[in-house]
Protein backbone atom coordinates (compact mmCIF):
# COMPACT_ATOMS: atom_id res chain seq x y z
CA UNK A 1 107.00 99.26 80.78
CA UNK A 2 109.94 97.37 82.24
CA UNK A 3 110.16 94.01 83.57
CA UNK A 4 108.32 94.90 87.25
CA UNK A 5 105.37 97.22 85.84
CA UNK A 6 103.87 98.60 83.11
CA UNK A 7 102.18 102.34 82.76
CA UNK A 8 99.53 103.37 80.09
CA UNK A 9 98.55 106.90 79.53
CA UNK A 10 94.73 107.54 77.79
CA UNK A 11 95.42 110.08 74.79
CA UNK A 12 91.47 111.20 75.04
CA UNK A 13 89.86 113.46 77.21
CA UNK A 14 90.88 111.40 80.32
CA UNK A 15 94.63 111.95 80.01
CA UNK A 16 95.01 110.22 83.12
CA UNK A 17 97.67 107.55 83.81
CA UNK A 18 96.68 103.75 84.44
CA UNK A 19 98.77 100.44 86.16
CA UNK A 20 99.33 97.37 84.75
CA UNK A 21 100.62 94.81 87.65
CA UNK A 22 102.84 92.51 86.11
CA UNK A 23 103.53 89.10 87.43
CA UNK A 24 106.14 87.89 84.84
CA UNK A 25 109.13 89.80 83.81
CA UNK A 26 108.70 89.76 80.04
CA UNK A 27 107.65 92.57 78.40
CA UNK A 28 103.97 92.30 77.12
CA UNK A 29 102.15 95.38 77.03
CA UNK A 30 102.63 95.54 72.98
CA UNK A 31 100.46 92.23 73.06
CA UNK A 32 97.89 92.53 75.98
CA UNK A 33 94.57 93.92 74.68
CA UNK A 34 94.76 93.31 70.92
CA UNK A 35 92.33 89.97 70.99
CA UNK A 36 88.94 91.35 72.18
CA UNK A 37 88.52 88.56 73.67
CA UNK A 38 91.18 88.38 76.07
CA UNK A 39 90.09 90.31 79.06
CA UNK A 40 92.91 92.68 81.06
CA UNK A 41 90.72 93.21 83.79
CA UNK A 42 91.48 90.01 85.21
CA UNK A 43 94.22 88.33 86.50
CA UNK A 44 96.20 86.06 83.65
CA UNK A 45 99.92 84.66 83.47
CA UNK A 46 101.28 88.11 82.80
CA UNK A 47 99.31 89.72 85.22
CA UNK A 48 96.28 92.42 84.91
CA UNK A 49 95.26 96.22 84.45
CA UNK A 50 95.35 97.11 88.27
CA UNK A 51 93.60 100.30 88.61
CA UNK A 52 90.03 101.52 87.82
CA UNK A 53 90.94 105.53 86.88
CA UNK A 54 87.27 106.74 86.34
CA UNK A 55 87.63 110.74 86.58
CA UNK A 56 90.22 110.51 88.57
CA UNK A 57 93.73 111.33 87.68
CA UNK A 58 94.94 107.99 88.03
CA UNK A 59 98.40 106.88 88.53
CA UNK A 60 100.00 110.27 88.40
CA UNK A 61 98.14 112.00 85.66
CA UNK A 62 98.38 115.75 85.42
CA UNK A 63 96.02 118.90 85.94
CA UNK A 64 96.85 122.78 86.37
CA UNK A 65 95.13 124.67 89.09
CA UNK A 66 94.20 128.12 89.22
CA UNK A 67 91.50 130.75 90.24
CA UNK A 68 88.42 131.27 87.75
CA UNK A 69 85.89 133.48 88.76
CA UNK A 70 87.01 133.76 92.24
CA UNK A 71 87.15 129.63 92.46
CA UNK A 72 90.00 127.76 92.71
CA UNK A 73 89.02 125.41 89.79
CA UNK A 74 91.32 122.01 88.29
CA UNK A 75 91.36 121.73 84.90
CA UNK A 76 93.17 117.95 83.96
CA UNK A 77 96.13 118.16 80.95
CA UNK A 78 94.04 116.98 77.84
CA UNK A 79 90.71 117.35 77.60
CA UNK A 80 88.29 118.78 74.66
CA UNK A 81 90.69 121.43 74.79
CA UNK A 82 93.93 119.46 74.38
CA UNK A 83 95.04 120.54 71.29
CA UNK A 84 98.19 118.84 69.46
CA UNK A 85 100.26 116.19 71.19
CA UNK A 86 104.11 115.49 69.81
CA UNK A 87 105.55 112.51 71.10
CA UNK A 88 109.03 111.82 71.34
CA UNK A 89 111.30 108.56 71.79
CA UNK A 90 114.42 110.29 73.45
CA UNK A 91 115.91 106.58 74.51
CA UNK A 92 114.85 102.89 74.58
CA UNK A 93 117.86 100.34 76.07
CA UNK A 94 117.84 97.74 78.12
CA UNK A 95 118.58 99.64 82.05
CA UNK A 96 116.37 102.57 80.66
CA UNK A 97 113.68 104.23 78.76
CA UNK A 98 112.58 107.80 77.89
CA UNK A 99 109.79 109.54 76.39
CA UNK A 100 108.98 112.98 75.71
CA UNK A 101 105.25 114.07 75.66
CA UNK A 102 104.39 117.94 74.53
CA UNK A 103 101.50 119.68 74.84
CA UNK A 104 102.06 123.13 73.33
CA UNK A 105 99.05 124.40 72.59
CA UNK A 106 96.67 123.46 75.55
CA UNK A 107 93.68 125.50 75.93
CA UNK A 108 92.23 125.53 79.82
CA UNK A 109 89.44 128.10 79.18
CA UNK A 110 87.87 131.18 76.56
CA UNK A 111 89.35 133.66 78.84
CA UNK A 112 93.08 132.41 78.97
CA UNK A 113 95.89 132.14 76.31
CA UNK A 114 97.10 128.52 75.24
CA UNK A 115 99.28 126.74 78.02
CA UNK A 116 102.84 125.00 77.01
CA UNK A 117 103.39 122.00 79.00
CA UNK A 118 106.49 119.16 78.08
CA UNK A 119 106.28 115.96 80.10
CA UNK A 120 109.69 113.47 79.98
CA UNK A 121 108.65 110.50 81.47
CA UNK A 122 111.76 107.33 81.91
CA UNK A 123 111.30 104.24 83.72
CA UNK A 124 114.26 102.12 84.73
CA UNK A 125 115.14 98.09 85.07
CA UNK A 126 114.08 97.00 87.95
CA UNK A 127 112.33 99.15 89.94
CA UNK A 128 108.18 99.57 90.57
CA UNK A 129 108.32 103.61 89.25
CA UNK A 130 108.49 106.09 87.01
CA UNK A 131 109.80 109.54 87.02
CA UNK A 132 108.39 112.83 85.61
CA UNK A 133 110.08 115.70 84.66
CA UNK A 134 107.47 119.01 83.72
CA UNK A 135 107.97 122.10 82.44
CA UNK A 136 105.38 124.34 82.00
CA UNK A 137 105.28 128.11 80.74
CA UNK A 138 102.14 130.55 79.69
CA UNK A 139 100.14 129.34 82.66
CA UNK A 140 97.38 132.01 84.45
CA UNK A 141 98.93 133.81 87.24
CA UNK A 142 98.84 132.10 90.69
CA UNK A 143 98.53 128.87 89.07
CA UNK A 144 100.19 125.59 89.87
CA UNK A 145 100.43 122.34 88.55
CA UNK A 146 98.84 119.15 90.30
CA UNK A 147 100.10 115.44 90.28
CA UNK A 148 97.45 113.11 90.86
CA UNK A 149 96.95 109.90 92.68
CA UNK A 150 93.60 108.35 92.59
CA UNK A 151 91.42 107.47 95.57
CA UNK A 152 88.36 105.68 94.14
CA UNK A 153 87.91 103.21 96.87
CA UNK A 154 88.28 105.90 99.39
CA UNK A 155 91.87 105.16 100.93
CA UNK A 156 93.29 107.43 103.81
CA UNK A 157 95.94 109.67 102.12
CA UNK A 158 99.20 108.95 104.71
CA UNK A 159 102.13 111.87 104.22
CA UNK A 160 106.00 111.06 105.36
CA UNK A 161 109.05 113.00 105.71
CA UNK A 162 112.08 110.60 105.28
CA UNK A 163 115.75 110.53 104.58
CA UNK A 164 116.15 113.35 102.11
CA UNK A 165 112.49 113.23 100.41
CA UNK A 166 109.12 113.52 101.20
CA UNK A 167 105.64 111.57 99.99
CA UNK A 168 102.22 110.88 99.94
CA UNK A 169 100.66 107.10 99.54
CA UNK A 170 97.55 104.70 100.08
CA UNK A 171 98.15 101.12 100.48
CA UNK A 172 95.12 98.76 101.27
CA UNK A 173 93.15 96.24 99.15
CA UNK A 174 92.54 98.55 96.82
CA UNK A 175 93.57 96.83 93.56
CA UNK A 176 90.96 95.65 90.69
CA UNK A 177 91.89 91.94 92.24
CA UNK A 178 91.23 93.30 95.72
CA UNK A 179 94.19 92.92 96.80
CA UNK A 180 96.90 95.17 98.18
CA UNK A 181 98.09 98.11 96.46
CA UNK A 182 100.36 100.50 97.61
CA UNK A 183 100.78 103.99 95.39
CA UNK A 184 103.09 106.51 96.09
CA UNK A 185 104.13 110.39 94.66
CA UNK A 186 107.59 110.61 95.41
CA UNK A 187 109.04 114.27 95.80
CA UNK A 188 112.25 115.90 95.87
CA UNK A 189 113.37 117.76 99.47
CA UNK A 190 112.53 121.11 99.95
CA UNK A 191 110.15 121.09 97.28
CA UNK A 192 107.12 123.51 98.17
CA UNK A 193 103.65 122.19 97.12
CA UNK A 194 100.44 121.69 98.60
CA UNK A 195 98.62 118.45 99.30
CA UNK A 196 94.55 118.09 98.57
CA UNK A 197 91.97 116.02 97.61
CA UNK A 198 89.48 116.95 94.99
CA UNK A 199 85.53 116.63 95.21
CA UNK A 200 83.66 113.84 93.69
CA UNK A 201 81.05 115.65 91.86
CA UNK A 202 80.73 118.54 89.81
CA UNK A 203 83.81 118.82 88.92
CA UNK A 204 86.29 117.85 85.84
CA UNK A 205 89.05 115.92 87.75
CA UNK A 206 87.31 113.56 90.66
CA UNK A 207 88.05 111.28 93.31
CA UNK A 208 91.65 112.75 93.39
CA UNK A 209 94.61 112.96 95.95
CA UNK A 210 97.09 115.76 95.11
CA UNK A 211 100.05 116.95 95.31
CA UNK A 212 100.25 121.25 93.59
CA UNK A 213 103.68 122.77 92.64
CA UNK A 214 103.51 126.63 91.86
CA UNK A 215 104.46 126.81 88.67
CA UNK A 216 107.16 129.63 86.84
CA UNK A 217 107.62 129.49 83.74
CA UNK A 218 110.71 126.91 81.99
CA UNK A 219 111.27 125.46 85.75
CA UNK A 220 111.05 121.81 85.68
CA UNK A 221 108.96 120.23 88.52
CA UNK A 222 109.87 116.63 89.15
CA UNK A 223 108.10 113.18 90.78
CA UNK A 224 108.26 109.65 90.96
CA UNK A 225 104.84 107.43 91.16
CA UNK A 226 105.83 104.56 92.70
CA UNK A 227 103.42 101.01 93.04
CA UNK A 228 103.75 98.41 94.48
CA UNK A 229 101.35 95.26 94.01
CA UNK A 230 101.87 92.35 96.32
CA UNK A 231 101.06 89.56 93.64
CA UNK A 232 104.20 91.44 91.97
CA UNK A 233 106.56 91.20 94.89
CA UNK A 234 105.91 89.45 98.50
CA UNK A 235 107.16 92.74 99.96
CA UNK A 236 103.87 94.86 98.92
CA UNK A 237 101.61 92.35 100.93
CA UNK A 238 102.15 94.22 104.03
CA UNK A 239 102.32 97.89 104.59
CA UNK A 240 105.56 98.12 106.07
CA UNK A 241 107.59 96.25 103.32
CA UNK A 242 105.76 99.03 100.53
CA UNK A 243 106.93 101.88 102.96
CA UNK A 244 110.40 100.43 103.17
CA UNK A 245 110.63 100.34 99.39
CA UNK A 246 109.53 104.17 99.12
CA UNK A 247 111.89 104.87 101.86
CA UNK A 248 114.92 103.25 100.09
């Protein structure tokens, strides 16, 4: 959390990443959620959890994709087969904040060996975003890693090209309030990857926009998920003034 946003990852079998638009610039996501009463769903003086996640990914959550069986088949980080989780405070200031998430003993399927993955995840002062830093190694052969942005209400995925960097976003009224949400994977230029969507039934991870890296073992893929909320900022209540943000 900073003073713009906050960001909440599930440590079950979702592992998906969730929004909380924030409307005051304290920071309050140690307190939200503790009375059972209190309900984060809707909008109070600090703001509200955003997002509905469901099976998607979320706000960036993470998956690995490979073929099994002769299907290309996503399996998201976490899951039943999970496995230990080590978690890591690598810095906590005032202009910005680290963390370091690993996964090393993640089990995708019977017929594979454990995956490694290590997630460092900082957020900054001031800005609507965080940045993720992966490294993966023992991964099948062929397989890549996919970023996730969720697409529950249906949104029309838009891709740009612009001023050094490339990205994917939705913006409409797509927000838990119903009001307008833009969401954004940020990624680096001349990164190679591969943009999808997933299926919305019979399968693990649902309702899914992606972006897939190929993955080599101990290289670090890197993204920023960028939001912006319009009863955050003015800016986000129009397309345009979202886009401009991503663009800057």
């Amino acid at each position: 959390e900073n003073d713009k946003v906050g960001f909440r990852i599930y440590f079950d079998i979702r592992n998906a990443k969730d929004i909380w638009g924030k409307i005051t610039s304290d920071l309050v996501l140690d307190k939200v959620g503790i009375d059972p009463n209190d309900n984060y769903h809707v909008e109070a003086p600090w703001g509200m959890d955003i997002l509905k996640v469901g099976n998607s990914l979320g706000a960036g959550g993470l998956a690995i994709k490979f073929n099994h069986q002769k299907r290309d088949t996503i399996v998201r980080l976490g899951g039943e087969g999970m496995g230990e989780v080590v978690y890591e405070k690598i810095a906590d200031g005032p202009v910005r904040s680290i963390i370091r998430l690993q996964y090393p003993s993640w089990t995708i399927g019977r017929d594979y060996p454990p995956v490694s993955l290590v997630e460092e995840i900082s957020i900054w002062g001031g800005q609507y975003y965080y940045q993720s830093q992966i490294t993966i190694n023992h991964a099948p052969k062929g397989a890549s890693l996919v970023v996730g942005l969720v697409n529950l209400k249906g949104k029309e995925l838009n891709q740009r090209k612009d001023k050094g960097a490339r990205y994917i976003y939705t913006f409409s009224r797509q927000s838990e309030n119903n009001d307008n949400l833009g969401l954004a994977i940020l990624l680096p230029k001349g990164e190679c990857y591969f943009v999808g969507t997933t299926a919305n039934a019979n399968t693990d991870v649902q309702n899914t926009h992606y972006v897939a890296f190929p993955i080599k073992s101990n290289e670090t893929k890197a993204f920023r998920f960028l939001v912006g909320w319009e009863k955050s900022s003015i800016e986000f209540a129009k397309e345009k003034g979202f886009k401009d943000y991503v663009s800057d």
